[in-house]
Protein backbone atom coordinates (compact mmCIF):
# COMPACT_ATOMS: atom_id res chain seq x y z
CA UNK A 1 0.00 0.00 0.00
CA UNK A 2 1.46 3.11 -1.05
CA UNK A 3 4.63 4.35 -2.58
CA UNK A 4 7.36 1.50 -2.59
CA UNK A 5 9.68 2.55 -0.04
CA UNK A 6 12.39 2.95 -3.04
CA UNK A 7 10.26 6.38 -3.76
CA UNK A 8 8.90 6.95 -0.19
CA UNK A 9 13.31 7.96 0.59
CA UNK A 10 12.61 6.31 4.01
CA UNK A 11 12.06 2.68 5.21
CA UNK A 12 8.76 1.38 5.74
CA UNK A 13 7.89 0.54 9.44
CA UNK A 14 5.88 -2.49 10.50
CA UNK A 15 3.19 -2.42 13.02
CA UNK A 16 1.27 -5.47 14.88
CA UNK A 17 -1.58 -5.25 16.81
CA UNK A 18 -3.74 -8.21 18.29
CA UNK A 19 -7.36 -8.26 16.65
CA UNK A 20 -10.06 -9.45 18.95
CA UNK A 21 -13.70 -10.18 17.81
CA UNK A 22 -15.50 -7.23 17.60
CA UNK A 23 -12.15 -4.65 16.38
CA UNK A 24 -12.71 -2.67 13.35
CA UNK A 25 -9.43 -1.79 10.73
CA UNK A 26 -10.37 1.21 9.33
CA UNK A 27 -7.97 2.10 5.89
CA UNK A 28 -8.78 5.45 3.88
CA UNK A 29 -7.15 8.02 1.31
CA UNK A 30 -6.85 11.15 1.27
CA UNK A 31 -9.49 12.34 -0.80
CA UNK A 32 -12.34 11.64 1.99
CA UNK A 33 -10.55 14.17 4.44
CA UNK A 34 -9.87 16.42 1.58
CA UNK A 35 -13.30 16.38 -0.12
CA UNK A 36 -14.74 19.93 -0.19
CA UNK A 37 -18.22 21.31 0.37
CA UNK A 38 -20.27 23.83 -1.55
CA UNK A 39 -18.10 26.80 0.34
CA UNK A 40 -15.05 25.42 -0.37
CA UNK A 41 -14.30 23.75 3.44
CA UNK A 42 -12.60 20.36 4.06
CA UNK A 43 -14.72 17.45 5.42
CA UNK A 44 -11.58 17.17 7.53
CA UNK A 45 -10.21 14.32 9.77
CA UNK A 46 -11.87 15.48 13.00
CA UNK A 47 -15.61 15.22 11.28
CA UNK A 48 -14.54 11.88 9.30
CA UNK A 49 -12.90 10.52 12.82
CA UNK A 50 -16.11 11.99 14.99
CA UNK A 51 -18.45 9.94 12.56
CA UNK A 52 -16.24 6.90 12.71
CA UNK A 53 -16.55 7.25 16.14
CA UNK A 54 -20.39 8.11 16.96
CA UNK A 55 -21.33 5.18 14.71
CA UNK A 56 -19.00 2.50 16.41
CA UNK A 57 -20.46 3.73 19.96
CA UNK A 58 -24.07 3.67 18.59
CA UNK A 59 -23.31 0.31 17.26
CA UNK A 60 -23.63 0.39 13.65
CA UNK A 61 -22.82 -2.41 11.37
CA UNK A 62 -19.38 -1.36 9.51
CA UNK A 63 -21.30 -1.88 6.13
CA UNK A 64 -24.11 1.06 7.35
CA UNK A 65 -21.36 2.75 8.86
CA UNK A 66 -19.87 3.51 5.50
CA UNK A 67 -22.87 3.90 3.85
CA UNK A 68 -23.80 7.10 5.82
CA UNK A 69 -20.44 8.48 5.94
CA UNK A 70 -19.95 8.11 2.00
CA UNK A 71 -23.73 9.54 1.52
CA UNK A 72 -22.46 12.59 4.01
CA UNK A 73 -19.47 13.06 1.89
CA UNK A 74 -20.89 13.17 -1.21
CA UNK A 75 -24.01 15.10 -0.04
CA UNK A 76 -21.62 17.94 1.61
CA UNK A 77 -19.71 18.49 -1.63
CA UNK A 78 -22.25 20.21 -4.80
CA UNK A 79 -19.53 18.82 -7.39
CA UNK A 80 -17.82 15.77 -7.78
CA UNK A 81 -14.83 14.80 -6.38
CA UNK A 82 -11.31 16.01 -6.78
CA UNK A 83 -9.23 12.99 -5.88
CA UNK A 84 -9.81 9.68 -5.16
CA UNK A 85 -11.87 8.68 -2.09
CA UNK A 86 -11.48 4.95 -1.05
CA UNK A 87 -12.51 3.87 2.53
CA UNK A 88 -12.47 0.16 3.69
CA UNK A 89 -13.54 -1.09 7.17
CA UNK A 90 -13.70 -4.15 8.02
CA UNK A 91 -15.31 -6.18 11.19
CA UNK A 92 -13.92 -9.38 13.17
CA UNK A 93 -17.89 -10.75 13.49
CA UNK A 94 -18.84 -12.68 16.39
CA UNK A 95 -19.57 -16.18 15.55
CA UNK A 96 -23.05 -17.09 15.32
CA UNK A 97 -24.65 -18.61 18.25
């Protein structure tokens, strides 16, 4: 994901976590954040993470989740948008019982 680290000028650092049932990985570019509105404002990175985060508390399915967050995007901005916005989420379900 990304620039190869031959272009990035720095080496790439590796990060584990543990995953538990019920953790979300969020991924996104930088065209969410950066999407504009009708008066030219950013959605910005504190609405995108306050969203992220009202929906997980409320507890939304990850697939609604990004459902309303892309329709607020898109819905905030009168044109279409500048760069490319790609947002991926995914869930570690709890088995059926």
């Amino acid at each position: 994901m990304g620039l190869p680290s031959l272009l990035a000028g720095r080496q790439r650092q590796t990060h584990e976590i543990t995953l538990r049932p019920g953790d979300r990985v969020l991924m996104y570019t930088d065209g969410v954040t950066e999407a504009r509105g009708s008066d030219g404002a950013e959605f910005g990175l504190e609405r995108f993470a306050d969203y992220i985060i009202r929906a997980t508390a409320a507890r939304e399915l990850a697939p609604e989740t990004l459902r309303r967050l892309i329709h607020s995007i898109l819905d905030s901005s009168t044109s279409r948008l500048r760069d490319d916005a790609t947002i991926l989420m995914f869930e570690w379900s709890h088995p059926p019982r």
